[in-house]
N, C-alpha and C. Protein backbone atom coordinates (compact mmCIF):
# COMPACT_ATOMS: atom_id res chain seq x y z
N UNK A 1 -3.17 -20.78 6.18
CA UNK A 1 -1.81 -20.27 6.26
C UNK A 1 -1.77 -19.12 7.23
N UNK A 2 -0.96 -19.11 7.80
CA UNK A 2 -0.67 -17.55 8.84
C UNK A 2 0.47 -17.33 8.26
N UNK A 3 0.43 -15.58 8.76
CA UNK A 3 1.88 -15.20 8.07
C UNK A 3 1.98 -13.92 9.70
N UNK A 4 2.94 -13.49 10.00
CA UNK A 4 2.92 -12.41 11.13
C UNK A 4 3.55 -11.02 10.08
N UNK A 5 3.10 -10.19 10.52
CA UNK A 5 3.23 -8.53 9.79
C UNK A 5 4.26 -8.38 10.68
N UNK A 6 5.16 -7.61 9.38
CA UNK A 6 6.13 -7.33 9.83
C UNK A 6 6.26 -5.35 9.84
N UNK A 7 7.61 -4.83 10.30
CA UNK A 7 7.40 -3.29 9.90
C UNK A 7 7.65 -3.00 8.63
N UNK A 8 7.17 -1.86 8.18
CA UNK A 8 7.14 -1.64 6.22
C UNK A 8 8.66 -0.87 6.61
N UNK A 9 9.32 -1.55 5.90
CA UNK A 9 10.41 -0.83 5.43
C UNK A 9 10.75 -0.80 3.79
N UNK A 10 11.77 0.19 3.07
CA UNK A 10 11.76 0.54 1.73
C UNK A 10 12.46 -0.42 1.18
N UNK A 11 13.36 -1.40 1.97
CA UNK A 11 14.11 -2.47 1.49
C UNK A 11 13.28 -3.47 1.23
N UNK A 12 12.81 -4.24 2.21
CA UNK A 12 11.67 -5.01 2.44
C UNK A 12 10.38 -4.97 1.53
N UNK A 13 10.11 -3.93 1.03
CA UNK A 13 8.80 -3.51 0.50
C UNK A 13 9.38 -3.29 -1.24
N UNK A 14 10.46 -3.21 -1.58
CA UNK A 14 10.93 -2.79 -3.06
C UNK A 14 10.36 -3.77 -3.88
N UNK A 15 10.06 -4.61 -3.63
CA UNK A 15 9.90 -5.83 -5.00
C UNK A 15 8.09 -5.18 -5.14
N UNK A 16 7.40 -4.76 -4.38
CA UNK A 16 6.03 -4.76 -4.62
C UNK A 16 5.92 -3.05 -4.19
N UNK A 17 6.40 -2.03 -4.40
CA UNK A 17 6.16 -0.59 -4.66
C UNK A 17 7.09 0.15 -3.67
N UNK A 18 6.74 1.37 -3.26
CA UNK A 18 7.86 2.75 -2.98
C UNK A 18 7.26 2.65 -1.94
N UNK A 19 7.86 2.80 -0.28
CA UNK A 19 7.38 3.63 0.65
C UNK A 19 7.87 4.75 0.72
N UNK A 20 6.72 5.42 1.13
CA UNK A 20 6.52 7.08 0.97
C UNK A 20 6.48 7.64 2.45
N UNK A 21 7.85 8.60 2.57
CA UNK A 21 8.10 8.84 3.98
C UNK A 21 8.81 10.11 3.69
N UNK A 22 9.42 10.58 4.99
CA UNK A 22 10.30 11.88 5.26
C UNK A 22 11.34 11.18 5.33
N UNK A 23 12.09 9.73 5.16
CA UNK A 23 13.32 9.51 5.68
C UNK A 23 14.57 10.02 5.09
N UNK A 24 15.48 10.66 5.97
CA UNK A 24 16.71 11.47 5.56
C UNK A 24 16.35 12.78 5.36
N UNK A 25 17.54 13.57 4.90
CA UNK A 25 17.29 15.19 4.71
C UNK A 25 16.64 15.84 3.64
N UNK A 26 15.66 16.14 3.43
CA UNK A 26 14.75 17.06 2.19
C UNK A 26 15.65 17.05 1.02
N UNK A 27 15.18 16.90 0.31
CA UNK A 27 15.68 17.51 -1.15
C UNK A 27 16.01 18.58 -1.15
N UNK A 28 15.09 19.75 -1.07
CA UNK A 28 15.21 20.63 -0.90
C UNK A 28 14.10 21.69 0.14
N UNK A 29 14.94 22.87 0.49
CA UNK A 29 14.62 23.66 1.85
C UNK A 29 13.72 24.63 1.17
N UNK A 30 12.20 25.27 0.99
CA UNK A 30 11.61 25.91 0.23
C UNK A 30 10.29 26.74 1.20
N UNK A 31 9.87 27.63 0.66
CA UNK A 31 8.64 27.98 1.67
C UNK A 31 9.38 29.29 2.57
N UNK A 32 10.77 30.07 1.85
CA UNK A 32 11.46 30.88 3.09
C UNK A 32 11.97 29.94 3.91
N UNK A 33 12.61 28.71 3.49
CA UNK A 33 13.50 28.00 4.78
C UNK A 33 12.43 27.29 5.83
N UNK A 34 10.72 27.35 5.37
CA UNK A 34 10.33 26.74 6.32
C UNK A 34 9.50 25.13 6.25
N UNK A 35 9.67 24.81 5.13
CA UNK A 35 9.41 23.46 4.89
C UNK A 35 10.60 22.65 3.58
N UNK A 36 10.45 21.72 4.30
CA UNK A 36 11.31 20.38 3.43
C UNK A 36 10.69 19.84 2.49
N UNK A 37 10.94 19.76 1.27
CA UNK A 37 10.39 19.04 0.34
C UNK A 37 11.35 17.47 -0.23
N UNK A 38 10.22 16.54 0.20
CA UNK A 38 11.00 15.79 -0.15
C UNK A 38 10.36 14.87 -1.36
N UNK A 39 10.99 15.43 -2.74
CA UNK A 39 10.83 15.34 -3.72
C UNK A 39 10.49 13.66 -4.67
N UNK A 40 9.69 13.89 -5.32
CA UNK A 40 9.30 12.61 -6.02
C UNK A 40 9.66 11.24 -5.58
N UNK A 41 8.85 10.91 -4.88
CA UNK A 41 8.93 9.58 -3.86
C UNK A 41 8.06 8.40 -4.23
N UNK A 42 7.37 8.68 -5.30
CA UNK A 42 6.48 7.77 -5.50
C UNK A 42 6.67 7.13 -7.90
N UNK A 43 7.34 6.30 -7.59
CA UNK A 43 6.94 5.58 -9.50
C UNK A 43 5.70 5.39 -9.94
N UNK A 44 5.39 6.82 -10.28
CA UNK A 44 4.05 6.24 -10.36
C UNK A 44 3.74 5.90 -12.19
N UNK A 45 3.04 4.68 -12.81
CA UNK A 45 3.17 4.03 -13.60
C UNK A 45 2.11 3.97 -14.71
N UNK A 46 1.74 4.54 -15.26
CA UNK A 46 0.29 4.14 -16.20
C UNK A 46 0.34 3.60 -17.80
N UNK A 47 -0.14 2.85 -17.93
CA UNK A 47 -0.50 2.30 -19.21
C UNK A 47 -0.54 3.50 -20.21
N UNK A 48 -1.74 4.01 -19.44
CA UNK A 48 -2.45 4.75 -20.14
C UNK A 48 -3.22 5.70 -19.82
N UNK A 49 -4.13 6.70 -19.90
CA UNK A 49 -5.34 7.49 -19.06
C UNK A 49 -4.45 8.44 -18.39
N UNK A 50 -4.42 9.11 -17.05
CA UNK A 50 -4.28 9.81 -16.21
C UNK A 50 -4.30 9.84 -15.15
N UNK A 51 -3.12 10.10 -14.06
CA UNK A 51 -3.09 10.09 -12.92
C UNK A 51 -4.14 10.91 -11.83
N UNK A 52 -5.07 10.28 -11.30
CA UNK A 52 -6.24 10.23 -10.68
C UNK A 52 -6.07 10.40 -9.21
N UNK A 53 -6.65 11.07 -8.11
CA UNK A 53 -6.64 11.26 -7.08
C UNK A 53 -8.09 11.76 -6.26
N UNK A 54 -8.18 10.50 -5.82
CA UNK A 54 -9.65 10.02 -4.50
C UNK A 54 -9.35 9.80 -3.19
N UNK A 55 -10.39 9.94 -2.54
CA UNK A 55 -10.45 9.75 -1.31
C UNK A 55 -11.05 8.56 -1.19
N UNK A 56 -10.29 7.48 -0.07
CA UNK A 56 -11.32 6.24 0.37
C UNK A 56 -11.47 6.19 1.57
N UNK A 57 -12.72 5.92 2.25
CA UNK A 57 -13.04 6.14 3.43
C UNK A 57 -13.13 4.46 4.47
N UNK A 58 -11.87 3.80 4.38
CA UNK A 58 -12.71 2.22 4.65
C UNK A 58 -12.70 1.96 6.15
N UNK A 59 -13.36 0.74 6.28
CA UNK A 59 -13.91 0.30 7.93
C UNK A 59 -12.59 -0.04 8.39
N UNK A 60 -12.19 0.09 9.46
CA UNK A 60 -10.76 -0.45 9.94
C UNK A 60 -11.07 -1.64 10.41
N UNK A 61 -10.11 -2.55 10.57
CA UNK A 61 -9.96 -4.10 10.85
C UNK A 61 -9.42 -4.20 12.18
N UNK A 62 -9.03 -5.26 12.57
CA UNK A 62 -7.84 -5.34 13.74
C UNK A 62 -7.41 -7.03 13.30
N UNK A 63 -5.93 -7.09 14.11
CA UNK A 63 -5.19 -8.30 13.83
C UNK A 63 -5.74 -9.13 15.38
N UNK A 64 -5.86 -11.07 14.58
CA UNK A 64 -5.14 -11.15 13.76
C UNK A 64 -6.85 -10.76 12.52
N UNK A 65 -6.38 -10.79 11.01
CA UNK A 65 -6.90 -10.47 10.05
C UNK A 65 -6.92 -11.63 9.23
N UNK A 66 -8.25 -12.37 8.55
CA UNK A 66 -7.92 -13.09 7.67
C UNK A 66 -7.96 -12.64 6.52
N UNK A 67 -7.34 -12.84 5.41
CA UNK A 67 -7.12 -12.04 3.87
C UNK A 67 -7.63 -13.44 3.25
N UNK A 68 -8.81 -13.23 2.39
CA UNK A 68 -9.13 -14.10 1.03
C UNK A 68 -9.46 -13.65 0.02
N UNK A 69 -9.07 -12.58 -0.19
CA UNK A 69 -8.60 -11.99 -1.74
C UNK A 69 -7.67 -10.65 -1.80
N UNK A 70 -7.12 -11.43 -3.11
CA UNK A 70 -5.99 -10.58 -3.53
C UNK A 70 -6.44 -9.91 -5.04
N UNK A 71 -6.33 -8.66 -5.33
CA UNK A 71 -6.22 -7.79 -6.48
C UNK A 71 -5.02 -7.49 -6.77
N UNK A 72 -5.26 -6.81 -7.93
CA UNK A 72 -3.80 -6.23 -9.02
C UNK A 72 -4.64 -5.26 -9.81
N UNK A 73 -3.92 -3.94 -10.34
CA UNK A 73 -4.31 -2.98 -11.19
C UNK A 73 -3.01 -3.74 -12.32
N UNK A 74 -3.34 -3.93 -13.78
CA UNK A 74 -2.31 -3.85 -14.30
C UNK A 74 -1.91 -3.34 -15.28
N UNK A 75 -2.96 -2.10 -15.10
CA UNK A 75 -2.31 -1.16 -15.89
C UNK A 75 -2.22 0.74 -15.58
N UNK A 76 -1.94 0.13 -14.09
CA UNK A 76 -1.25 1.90 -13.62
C UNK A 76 -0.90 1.27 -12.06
N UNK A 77 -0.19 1.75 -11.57
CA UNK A 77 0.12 1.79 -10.27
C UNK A 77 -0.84 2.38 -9.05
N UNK A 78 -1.06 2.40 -7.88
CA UNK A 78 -1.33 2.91 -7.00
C UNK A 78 -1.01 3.10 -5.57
N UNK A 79 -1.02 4.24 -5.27
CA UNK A 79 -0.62 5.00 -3.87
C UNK A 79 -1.96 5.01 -3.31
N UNK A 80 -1.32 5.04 -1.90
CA UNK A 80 -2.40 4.67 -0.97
C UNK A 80 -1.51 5.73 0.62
N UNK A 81 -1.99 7.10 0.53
CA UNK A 81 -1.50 7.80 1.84
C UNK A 81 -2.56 8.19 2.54
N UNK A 82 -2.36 7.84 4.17
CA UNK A 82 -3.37 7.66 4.89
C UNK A 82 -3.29 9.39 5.10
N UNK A 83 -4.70 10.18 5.91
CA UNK A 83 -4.84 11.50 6.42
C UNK A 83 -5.25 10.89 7.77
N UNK A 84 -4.17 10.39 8.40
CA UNK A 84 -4.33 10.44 9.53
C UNK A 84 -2.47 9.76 10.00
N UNK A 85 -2.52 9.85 11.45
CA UNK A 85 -1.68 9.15 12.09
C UNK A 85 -1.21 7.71 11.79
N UNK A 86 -2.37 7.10 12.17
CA UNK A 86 -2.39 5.38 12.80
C UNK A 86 -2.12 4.54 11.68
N UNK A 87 -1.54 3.20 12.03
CA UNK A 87 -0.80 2.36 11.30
C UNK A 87 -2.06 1.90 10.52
N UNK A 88 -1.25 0.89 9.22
CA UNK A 88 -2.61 0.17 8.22
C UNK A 88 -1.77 -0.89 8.18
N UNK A 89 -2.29 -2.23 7.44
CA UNK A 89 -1.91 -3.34 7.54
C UNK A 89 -1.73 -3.06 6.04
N UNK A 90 -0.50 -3.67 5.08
CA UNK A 90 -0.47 -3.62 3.94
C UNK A 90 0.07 -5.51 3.82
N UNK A 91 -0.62 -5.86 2.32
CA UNK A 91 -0.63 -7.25 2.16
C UNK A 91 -0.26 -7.32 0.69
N UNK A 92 0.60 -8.08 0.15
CA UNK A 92 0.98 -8.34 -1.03
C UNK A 92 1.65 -9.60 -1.57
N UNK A 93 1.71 -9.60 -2.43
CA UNK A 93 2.77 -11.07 -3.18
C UNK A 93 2.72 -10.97 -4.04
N UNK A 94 3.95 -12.15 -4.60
CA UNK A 94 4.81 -11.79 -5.83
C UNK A 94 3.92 -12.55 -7.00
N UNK A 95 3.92 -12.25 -8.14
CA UNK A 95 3.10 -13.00 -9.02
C UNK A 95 3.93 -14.86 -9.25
N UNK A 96 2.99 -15.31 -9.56
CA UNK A 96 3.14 -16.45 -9.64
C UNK A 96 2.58 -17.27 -10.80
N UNK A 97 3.04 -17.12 -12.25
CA UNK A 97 2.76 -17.52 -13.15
C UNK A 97 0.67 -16.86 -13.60
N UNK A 98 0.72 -15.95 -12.65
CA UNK A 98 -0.33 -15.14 -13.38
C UNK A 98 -1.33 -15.04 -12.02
N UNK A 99 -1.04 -15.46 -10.77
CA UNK A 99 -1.91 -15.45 -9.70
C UNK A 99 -1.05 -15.26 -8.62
N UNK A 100 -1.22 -15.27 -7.58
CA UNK A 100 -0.90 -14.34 -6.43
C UNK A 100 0.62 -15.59 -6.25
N UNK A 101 1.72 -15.57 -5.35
CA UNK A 101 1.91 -16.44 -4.82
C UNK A 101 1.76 -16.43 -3.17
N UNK A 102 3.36 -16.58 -2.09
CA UNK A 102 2.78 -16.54 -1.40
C UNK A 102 2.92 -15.15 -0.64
N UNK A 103 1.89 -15.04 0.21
CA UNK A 103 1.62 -13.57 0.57
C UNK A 103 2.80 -13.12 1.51
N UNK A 104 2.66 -11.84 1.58
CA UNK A 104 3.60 -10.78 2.72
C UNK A 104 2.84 -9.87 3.58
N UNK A 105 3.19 -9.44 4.99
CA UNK A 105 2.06 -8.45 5.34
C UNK A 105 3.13 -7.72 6.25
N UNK A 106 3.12 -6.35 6.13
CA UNK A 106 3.93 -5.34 6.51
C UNK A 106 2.72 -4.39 7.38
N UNK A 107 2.73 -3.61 8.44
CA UNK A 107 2.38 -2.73 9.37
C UNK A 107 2.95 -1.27 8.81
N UNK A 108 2.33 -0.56 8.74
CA UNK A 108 3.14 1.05 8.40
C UNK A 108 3.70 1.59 9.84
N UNK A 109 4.48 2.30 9.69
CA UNK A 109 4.33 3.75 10.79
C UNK A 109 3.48 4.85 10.52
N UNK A 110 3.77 5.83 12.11
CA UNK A 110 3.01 7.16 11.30
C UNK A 110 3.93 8.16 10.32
N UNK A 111 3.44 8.58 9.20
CA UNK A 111 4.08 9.32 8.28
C UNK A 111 4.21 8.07 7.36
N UNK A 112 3.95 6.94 7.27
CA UNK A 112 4.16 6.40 5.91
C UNK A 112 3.12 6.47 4.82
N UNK A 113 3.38 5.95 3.91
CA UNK A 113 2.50 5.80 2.98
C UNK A 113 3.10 5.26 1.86
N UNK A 114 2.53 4.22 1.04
CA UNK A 114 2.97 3.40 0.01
C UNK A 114 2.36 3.50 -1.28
N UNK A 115 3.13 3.12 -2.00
CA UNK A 115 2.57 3.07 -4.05
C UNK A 115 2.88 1.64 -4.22
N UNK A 116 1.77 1.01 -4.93
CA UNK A 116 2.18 -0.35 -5.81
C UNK A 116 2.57 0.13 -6.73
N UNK A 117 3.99 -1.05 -7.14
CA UNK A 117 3.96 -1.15 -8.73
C UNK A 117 2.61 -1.65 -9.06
N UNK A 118 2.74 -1.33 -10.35
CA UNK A 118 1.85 -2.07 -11.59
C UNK A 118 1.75 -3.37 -12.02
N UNK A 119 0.88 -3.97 -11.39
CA UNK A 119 0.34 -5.68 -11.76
C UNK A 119 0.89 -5.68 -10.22
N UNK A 120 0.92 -5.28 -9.30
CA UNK A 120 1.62 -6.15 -7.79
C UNK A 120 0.01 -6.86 -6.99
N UNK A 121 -0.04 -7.99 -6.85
CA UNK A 121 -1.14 -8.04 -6.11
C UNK A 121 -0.93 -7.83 -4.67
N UNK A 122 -2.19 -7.59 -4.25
CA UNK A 122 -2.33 -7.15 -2.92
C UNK A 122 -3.55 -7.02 -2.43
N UNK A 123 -3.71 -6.94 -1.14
CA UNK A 123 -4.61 -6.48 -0.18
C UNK A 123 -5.67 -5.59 -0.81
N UNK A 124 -6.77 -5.79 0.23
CA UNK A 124 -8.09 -4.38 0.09
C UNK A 124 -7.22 -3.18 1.26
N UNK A 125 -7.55 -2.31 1.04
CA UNK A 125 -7.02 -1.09 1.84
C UNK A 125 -7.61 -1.77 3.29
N UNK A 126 -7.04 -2.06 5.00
CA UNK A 126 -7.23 -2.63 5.56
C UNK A 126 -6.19 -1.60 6.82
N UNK A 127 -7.18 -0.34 6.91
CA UNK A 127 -6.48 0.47 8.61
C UNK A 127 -6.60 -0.43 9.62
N UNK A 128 -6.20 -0.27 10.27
CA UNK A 128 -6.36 -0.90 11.87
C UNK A 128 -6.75 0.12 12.86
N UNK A 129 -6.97 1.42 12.74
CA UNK A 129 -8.02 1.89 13.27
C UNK A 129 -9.03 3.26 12.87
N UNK A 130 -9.73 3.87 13.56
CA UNK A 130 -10.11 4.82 12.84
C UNK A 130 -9.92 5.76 12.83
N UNK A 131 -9.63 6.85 11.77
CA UNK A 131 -10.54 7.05 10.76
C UNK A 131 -9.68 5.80 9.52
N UNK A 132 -10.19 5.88 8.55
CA UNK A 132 -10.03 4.88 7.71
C UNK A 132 -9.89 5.94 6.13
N UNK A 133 -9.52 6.62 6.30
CA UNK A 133 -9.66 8.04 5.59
C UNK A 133 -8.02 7.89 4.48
N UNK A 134 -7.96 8.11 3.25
CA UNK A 134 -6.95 7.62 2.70
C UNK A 134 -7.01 8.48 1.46
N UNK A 135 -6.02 9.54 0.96
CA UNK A 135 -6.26 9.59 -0.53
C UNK A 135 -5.36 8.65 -0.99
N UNK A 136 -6.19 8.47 -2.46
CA UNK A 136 -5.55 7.01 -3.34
C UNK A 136 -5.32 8.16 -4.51
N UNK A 137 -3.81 7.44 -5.08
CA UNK A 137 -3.54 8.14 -6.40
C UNK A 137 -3.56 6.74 -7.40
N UNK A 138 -4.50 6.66 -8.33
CA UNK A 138 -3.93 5.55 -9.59
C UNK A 138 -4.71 5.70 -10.49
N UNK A 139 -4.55 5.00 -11.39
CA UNK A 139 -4.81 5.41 -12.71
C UNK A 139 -6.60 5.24 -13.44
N UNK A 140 -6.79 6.92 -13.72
CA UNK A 140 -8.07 6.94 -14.14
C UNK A 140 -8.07 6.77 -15.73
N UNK A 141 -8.60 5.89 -16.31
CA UNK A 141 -8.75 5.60 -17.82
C UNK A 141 -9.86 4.37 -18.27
N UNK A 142 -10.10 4.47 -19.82
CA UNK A 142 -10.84 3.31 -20.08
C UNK A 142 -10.39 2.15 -19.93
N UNK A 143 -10.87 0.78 -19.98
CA UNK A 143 -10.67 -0.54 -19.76
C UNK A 143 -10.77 -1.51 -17.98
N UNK A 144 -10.74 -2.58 -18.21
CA UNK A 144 -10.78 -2.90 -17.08
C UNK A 144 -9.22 -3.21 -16.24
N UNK A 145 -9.24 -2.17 -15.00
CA UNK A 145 -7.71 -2.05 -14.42
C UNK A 145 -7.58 -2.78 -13.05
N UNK A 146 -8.47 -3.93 -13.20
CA UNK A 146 -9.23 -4.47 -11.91
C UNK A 146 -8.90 -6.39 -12.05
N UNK A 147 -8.10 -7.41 -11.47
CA UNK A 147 -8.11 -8.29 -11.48
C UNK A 147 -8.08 -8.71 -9.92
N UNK A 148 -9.04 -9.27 -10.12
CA UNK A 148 -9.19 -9.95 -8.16
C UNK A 148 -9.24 -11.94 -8.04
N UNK A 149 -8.57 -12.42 -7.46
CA UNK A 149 -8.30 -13.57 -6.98
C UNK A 149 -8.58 -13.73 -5.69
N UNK A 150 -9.71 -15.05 -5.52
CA UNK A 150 -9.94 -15.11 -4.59
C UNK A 150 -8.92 -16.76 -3.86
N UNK A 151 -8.86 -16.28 -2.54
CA UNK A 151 -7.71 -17.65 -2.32
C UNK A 151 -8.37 -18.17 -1.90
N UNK A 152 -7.77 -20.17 -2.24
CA UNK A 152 -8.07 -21.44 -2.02
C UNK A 152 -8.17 -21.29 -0.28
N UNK A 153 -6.95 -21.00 -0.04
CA UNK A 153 -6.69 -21.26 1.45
C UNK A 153 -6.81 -19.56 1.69
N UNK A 154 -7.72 -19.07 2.63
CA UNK A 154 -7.48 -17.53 3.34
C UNK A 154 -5.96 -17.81 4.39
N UNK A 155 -5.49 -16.31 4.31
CA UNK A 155 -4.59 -15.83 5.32
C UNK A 155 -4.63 -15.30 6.22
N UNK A 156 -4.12 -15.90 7.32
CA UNK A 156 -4.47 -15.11 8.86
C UNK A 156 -3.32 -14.20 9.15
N UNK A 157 -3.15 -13.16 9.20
CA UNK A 157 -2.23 -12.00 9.56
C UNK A 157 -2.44 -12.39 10.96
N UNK A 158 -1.52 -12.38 11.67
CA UNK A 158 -0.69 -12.00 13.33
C UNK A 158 0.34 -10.53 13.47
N UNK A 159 -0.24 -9.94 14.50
CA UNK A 159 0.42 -8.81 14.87
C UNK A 159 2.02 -9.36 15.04
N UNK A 160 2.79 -8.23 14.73
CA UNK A 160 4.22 -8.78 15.22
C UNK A 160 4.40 -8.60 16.61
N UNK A 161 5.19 -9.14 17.24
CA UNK A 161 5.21 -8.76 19.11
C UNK A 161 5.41 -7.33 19.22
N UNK A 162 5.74 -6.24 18.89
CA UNK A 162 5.96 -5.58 19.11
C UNK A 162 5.00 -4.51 19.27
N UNK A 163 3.81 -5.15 18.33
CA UNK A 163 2.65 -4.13 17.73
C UNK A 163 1.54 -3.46 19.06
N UNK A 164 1.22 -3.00 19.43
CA UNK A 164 0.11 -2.24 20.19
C UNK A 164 -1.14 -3.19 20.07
C-alpha cells in the first residue's frame, strides 16, 4: 500500500490527538508583557499512574518510508514535542474492530508538536532529520501500556510535492 504525507493540521489530525502549536493569539500575555502563553494544548489522558516526561533520542528516516508496525498505549495518551526545528513524519489509523485500519501520514512544521489520544495507533517516533531529540509526555504506571501490530502488507509513505 502507499499512502503520500500530507501537512499536520488540527482539523485533519482531531480524530487521532491535539496538535500542539502557537496558532492564534496567546491566552495570555505574562513574563512583564514578554512572553505568550499559550495555555493547555494538549488532552492529556491516563487510566491511571502519572503523567511522565522523557527524552527520546531516535535515528531519523527519510521518505519515501516503509511502516510495518503500528502501536497503541491504551491506557494514557502521549505527546511527542520535538527540541529541535525540523519536520517528523507522524503515522496513524483509526481502530478497526481492535487492529489498526487503514493508515494516515501527516509531515509536521517547525513549532509543532502532537499528543495521541488514548488507544490511537500509530507510528514509531520517525524524524526526518537530525537531531532526533524529542521529549515524550505519557503515562508512567504499572501494567502493560504497550500493544504493537505488525502489518500483513507494510506502508510506503511518499513525500507530498511540496516537501524538501
Amino acid at each position: 500500500m502507499k499512502i503520500t504525507a500530507q501537512p499536520l493540521t488540527a482539523q485533519a489530525f482531531a480524530p487521532f490527538g491535539d496538535v500542539l502549536d502557537c496558532a492564534g493569539a496567546p491566552d495570555k500575555i505574562i513574563n512583564a508583557g514578554l512572553c505568550g502563553r499559550y495555555h493547555d494544548r494538549a488532552a492529556l489522558d491516563f487510566a491511571d499512574g502519572q503523567a511522565g516526561l522523557s527524552l527520546f533520542d531516535a535515528a531519523p528516516r527519510s521518505l519515501p518510508y516503509t511502516c510495518d508496525l503500528l502501536e497503541r498505549h491504551p491506557d494514557g495518551s502521549q505527546a511527542f514535542v520535538p527540541m529541535h526545528q525540523n519536520p517528523f513524519l507522524v503515522i496513524v489509523a483509526p481502530d478497526d474492530g481492535g487492529k489498526p485500519g487503514t493508515p494516515l501520514a501527516f509531515i509536521t512544521q517547525p513549532g509543532q508538536a502532537i499528543n495521541l489520544h488514548r488507544g490511537t495507533w500509530h507510528g514509531v517516533l520517525t524524524p526526518l532529520a537530525a537531531p532526533g531529540l524529542f521529549a515524550v509526555i505519557d503515562r508512567i504506571g504499572p501494567g502493560q501500556n504497550l500493544q504493537e501490530h505488525i502489518l500483513e502488507t507494510p506502508v510506503t509513505v511518499h513525500a507530498p510535492l511540496s516537501f524538501e
